[in-house]
N, C-alpha and C. Protein backbone atom coordinates (compact mmCIF):
# COMPACT_ATOMS: atom_id res chain seq x y z
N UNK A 1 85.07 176.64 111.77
CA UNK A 1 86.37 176.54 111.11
C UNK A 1 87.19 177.82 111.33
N UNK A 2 86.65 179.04 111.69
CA UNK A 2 87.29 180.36 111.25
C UNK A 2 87.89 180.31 113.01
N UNK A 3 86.90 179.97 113.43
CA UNK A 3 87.10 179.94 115.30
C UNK A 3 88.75 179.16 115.12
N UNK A 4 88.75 178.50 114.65
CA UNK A 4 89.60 176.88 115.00
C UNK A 4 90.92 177.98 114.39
N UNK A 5 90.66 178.75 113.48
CA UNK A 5 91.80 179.10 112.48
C UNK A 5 92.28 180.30 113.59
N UNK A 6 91.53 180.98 113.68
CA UNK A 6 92.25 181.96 115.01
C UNK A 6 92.50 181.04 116.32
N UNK A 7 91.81 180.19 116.89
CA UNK A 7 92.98 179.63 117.54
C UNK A 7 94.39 179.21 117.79
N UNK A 8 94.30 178.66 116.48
CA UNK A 8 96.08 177.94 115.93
C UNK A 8 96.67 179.35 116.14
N UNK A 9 95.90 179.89 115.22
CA UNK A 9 97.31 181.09 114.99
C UNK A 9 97.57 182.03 116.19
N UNK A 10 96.36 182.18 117.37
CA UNK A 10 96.72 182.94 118.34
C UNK A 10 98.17 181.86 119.09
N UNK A 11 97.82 180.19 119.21
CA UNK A 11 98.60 179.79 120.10
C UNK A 11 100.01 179.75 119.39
N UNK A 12 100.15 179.61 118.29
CA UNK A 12 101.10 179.80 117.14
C UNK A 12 102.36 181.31 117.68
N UNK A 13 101.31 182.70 117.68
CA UNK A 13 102.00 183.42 117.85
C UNK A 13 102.62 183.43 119.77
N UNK A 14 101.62 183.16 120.39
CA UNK A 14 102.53 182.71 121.98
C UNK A 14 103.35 181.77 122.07
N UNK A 15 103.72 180.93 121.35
CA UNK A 15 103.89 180.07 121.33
C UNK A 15 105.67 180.39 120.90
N UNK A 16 105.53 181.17 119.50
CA UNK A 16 106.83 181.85 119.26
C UNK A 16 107.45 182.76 120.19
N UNK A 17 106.19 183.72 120.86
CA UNK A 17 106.87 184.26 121.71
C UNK A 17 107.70 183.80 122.93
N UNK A 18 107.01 182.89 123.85
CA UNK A 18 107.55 182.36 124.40
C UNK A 18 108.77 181.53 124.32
N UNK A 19 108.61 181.14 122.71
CA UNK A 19 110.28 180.49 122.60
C UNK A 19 111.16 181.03 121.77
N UNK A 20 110.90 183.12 121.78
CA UNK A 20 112.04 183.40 121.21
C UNK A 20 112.67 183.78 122.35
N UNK A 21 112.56 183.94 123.64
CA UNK A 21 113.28 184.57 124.67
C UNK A 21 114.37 183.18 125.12
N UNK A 22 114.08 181.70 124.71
CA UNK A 22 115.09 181.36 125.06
C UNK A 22 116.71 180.73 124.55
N UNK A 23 116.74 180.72 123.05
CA UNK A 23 117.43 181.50 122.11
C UNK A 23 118.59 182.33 122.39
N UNK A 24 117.92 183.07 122.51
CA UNK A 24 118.97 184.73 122.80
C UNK A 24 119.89 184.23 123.55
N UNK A 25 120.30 183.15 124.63
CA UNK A 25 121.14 183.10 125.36
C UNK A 25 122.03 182.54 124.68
N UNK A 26 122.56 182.16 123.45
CA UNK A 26 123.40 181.82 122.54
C UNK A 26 123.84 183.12 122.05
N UNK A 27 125.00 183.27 121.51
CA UNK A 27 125.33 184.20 121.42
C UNK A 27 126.04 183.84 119.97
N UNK A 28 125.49 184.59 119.24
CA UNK A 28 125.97 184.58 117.33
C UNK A 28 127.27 185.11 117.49
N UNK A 29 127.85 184.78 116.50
CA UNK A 29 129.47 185.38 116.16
C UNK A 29 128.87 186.06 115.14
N UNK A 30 129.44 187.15 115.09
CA UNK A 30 129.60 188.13 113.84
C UNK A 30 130.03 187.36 112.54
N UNK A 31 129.11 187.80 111.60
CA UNK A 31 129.64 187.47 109.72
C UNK A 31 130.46 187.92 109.21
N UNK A 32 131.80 187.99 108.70
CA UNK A 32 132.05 189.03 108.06
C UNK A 32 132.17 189.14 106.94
N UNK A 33 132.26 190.17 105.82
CA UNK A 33 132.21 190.40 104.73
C UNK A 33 133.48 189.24 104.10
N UNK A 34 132.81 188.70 102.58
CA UNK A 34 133.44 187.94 102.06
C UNK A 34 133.76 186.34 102.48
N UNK A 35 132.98 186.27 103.60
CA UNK A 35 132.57 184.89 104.39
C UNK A 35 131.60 184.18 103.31
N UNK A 36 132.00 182.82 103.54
CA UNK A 36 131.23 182.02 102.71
C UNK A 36 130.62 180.85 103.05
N UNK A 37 129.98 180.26 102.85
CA UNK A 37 129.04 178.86 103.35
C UNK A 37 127.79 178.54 104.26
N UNK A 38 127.60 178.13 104.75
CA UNK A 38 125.88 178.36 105.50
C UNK A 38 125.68 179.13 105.97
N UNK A 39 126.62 179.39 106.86
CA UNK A 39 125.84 180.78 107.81
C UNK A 39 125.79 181.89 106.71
N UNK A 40 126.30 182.13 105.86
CA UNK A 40 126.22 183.25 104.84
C UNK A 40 124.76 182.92 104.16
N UNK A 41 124.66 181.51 103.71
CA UNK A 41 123.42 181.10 103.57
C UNK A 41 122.11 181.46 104.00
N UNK A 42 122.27 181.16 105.18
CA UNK A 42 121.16 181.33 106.57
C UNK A 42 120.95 182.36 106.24
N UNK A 43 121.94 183.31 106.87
CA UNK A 43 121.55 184.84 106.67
C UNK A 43 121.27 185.21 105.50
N UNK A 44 121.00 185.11 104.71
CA UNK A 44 120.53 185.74 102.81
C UNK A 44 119.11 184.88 103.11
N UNK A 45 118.99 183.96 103.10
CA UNK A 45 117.51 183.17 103.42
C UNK A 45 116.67 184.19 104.39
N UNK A 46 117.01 183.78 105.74
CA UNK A 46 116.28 185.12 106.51
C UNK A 46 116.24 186.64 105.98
N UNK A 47 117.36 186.96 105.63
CA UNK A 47 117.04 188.54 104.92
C UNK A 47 116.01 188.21 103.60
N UNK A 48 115.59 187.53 102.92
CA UNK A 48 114.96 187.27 101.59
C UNK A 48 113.61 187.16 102.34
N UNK A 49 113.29 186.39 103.30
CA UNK A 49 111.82 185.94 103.89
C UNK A 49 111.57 187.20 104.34
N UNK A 50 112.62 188.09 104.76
CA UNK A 50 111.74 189.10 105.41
C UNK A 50 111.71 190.37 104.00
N UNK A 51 112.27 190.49 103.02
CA UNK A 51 112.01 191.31 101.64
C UNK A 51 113.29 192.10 101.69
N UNK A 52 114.67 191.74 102.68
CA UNK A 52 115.85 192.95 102.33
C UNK A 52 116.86 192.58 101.31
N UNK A 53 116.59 190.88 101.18
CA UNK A 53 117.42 190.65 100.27
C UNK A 53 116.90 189.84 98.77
N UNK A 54 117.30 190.46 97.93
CA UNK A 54 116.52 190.01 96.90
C UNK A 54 117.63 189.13 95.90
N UNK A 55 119.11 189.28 95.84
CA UNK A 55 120.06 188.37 95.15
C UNK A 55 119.78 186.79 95.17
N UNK A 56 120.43 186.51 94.94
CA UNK A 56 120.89 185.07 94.86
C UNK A 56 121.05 184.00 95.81
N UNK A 57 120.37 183.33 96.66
CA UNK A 57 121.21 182.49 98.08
C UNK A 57 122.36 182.17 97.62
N UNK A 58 123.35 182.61 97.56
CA UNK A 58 124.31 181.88 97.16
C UNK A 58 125.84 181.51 98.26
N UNK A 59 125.77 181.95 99.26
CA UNK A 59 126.24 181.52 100.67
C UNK A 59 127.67 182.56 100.59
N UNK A 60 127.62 184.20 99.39
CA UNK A 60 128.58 184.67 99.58
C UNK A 60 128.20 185.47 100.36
N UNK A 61 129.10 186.47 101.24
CA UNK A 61 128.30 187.41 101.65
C UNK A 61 129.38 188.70 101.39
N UNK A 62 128.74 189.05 100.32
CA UNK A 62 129.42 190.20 99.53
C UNK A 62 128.50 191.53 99.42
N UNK A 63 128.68 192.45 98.62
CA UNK A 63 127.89 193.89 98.77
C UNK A 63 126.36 193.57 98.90
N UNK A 64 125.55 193.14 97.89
CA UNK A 64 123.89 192.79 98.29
C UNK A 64 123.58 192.65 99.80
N UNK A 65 124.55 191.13 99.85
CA UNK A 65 124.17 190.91 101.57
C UNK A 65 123.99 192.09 102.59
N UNK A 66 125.52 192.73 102.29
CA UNK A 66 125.83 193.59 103.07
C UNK A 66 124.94 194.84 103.67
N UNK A 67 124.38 194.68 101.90
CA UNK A 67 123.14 196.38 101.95
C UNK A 67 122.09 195.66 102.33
N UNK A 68 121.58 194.79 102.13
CA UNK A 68 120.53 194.04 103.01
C UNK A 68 120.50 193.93 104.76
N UNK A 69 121.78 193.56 105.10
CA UNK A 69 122.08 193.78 106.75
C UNK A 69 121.74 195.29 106.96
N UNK A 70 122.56 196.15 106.36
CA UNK A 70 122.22 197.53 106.63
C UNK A 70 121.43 198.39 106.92
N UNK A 71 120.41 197.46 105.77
CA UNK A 71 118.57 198.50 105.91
C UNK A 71 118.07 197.61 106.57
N UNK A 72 118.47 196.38 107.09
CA UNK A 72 117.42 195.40 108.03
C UNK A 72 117.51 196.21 109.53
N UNK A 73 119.01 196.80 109.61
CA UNK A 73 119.04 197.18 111.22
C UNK A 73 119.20 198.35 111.19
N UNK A 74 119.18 198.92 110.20
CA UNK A 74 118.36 200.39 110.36
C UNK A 74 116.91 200.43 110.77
N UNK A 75 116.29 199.19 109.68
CA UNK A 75 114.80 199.21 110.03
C UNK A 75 114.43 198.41 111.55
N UNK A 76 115.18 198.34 112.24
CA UNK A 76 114.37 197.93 113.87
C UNK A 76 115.37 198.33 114.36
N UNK A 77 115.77 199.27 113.78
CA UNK A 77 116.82 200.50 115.32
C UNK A 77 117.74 200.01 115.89
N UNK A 78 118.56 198.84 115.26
CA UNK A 78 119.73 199.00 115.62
C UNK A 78 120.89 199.74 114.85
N UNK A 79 122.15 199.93 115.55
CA UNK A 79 123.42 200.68 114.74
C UNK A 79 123.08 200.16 113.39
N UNK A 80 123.02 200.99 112.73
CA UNK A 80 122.95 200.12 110.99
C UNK A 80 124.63 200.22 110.10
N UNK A 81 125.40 199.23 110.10
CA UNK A 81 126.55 199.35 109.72
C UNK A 81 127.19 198.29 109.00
N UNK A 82 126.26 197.26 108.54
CA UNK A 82 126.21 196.17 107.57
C UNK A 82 126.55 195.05 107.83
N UNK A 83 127.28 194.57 109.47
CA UNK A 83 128.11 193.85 110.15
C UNK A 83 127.01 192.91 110.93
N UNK A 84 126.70 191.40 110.47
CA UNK A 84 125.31 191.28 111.45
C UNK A 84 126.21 190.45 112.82
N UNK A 85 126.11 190.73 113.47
CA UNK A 85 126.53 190.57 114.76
C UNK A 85 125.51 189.88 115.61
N UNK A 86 125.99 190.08 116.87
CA UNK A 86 124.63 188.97 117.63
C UNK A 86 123.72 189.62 117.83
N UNK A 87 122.99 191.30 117.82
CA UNK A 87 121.95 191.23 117.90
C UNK A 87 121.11 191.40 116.70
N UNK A 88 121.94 191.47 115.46
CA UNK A 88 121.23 191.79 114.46
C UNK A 88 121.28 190.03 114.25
N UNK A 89 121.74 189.21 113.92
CA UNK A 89 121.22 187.58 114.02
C UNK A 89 120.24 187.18 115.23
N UNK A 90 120.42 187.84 116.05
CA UNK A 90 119.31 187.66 117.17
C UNK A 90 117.55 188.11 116.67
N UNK A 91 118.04 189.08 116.37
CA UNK A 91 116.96 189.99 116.00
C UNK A 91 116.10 188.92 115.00
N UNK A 92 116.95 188.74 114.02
CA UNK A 92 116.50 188.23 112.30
C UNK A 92 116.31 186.77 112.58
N UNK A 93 116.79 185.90 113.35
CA UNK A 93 117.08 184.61 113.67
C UNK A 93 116.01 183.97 114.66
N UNK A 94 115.54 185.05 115.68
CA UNK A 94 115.07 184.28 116.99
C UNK A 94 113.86 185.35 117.23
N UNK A 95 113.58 186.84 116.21
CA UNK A 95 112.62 187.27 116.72
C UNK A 95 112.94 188.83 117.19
N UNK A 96 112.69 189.68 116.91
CA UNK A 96 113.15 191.16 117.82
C UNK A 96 113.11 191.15 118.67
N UNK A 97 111.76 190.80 119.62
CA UNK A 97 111.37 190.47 121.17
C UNK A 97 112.71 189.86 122.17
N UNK A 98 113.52 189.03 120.99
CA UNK A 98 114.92 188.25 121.65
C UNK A 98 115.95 189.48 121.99
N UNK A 99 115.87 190.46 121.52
CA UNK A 99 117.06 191.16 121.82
C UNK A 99 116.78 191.79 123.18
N UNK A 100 115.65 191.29 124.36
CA UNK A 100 115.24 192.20 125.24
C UNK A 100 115.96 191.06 125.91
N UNK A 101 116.34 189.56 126.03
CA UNK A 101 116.92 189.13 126.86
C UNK A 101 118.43 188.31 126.47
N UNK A 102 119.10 189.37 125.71
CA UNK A 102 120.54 188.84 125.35
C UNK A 102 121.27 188.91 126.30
N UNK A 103 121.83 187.60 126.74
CA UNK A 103 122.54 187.09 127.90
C UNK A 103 122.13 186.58 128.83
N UNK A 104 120.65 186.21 128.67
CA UNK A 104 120.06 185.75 129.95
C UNK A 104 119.16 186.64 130.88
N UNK A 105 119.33 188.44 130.37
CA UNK A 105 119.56 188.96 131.69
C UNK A 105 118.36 189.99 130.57
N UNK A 106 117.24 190.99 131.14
CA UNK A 106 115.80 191.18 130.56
C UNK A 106 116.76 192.76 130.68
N UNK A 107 116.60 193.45 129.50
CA UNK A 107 116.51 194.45 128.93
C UNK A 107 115.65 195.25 129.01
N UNK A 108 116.04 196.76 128.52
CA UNK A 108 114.79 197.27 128.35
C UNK A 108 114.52 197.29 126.87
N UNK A 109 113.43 197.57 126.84
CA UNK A 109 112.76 197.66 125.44
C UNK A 109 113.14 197.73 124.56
N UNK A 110 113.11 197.22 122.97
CA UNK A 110 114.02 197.13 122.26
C UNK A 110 113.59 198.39 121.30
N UNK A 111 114.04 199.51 121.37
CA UNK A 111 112.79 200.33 120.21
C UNK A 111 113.24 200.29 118.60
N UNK A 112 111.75 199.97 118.09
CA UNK A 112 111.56 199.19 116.87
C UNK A 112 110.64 200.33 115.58
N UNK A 113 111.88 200.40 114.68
CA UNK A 113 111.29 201.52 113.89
C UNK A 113 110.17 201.20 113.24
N UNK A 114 110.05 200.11 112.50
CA UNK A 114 108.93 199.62 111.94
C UNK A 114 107.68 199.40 112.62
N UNK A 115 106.83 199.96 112.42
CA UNK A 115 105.50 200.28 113.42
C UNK A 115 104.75 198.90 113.34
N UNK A 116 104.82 198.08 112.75
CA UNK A 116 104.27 197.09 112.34
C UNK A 116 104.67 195.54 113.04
N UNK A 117 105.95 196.24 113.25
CA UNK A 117 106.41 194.94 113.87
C UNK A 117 106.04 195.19 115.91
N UNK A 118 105.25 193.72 116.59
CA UNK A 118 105.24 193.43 117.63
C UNK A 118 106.71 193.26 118.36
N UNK A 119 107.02 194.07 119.94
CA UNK A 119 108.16 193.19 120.42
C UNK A 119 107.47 193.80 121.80
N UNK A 120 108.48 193.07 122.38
CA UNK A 120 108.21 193.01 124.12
C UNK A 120 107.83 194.24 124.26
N UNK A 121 106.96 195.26 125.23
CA UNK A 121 106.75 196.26 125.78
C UNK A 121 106.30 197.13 124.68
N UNK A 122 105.50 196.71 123.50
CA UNK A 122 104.70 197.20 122.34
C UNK A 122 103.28 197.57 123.08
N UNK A 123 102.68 198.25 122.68
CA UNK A 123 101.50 199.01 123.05
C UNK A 123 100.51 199.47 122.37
N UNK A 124 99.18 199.98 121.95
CA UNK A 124 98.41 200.58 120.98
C UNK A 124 97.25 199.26 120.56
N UNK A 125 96.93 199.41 119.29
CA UNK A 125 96.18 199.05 118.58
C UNK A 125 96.57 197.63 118.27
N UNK A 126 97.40 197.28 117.80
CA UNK A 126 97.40 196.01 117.41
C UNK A 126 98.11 195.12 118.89
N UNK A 127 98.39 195.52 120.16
CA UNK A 127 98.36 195.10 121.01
C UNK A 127 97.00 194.65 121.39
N UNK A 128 96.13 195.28 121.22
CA UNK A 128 94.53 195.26 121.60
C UNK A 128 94.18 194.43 120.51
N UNK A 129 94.61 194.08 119.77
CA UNK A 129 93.69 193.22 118.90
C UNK A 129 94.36 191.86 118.80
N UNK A 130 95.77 191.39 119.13
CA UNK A 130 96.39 190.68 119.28
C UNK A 130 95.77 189.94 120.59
N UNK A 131 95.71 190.42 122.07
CA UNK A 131 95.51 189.62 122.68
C UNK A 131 93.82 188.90 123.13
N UNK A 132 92.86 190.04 122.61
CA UNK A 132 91.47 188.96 122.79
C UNK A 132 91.84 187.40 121.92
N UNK A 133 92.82 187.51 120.82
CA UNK A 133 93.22 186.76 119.82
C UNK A 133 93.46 185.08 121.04
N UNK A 134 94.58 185.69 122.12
CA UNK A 134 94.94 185.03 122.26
C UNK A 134 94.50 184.65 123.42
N UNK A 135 93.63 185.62 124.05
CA UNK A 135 92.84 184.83 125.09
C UNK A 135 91.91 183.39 124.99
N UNK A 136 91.15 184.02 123.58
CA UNK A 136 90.32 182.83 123.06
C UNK A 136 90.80 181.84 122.41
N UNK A 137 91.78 181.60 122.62
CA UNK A 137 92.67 180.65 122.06
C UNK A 137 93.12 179.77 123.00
N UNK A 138 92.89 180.48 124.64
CA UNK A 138 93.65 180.15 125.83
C UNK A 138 95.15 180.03 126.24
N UNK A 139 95.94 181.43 125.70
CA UNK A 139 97.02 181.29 125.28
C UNK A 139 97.60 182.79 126.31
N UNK A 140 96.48 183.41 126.61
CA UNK A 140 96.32 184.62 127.46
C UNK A 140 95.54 184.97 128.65
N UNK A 141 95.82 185.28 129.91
CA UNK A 141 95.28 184.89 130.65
C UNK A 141 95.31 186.35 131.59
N UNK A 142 96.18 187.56 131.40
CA UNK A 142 96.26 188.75 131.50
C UNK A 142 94.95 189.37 131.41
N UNK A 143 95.38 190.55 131.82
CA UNK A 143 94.80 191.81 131.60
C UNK A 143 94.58 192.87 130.41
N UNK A 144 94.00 193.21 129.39
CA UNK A 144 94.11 193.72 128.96
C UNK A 144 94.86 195.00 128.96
N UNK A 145 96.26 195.30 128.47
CA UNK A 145 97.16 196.80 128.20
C UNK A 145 97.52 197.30 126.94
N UNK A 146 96.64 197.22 126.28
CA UNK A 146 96.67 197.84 124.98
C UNK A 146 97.09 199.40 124.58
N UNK A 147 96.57 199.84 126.09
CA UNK A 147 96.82 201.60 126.01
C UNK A 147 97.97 201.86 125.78
């Protein structure tokens, strides 16, 4: 059973990866302050799942929101200036890893303050423990580059 449970979840996480890179080629319109209705929605939902926003869903996007955008893209290194734009909806929407191919066209590395979080061209320790994950899962078929 435990075998079966790291399977899912190794093919689970390739599985996302592979389909946050194709995404990104949409391109978000900017929110702006005092905007109201789903997409204000959306975005307070995603900021709440990930812990920046703790108010109300309530589809305004007024000061909370705002300071929530702020410390979200401070915390994975983008301009932090409260405005979520397409790569900070990219980012929050489709995955960090997505902001390495906004427009179609492969980036370099996205650098990501939060040590915790995986994105394209990540390295170390939880690289190394991530992919035996996903070998045995048959989801990986590489080389080990953990270094």
């Amino acid at each position: 059973m435990q075998r079966k449970g790291i399977r899912y979840f190794a093919a689970l996480i390739a599985a996302i990866m592979a389909l946050s890179f194709a995404p990104a080629a949409f391109a978000y319109k900017t929110i702006t302050f005092g905007s109201t209705g789903t997409q204000v929605s959306t975005l307070q939902r995603h900021l709440k799942s990930k812990g920046y926003y703790k108010g109300k869903i309530d589809g305004k996007f007024g000061q909370k929101t705002r300071s929530a955008v702020y410390r979200y893209q401070r915390d994975i290194g983008l301009t932090a200036d409260g405005k979520p734009g397409n790569k900070t909806l990219t980012a929050l929407y489709d995955g960090i890893s997505a902001l390495n191919v906004i427009d179609g066209k492969k980036k370099a590395a996205t650098v990501v303050k939060n040590k915790s979080t995986l994105a394209y061209g990540s390295y170390g320790d939880k690289v190394k423990t991530l992919q035996p994950l996903l070998r045995s899962a048959g989801s990986f078929k590489g080389a080990d580059h953990g270094e």
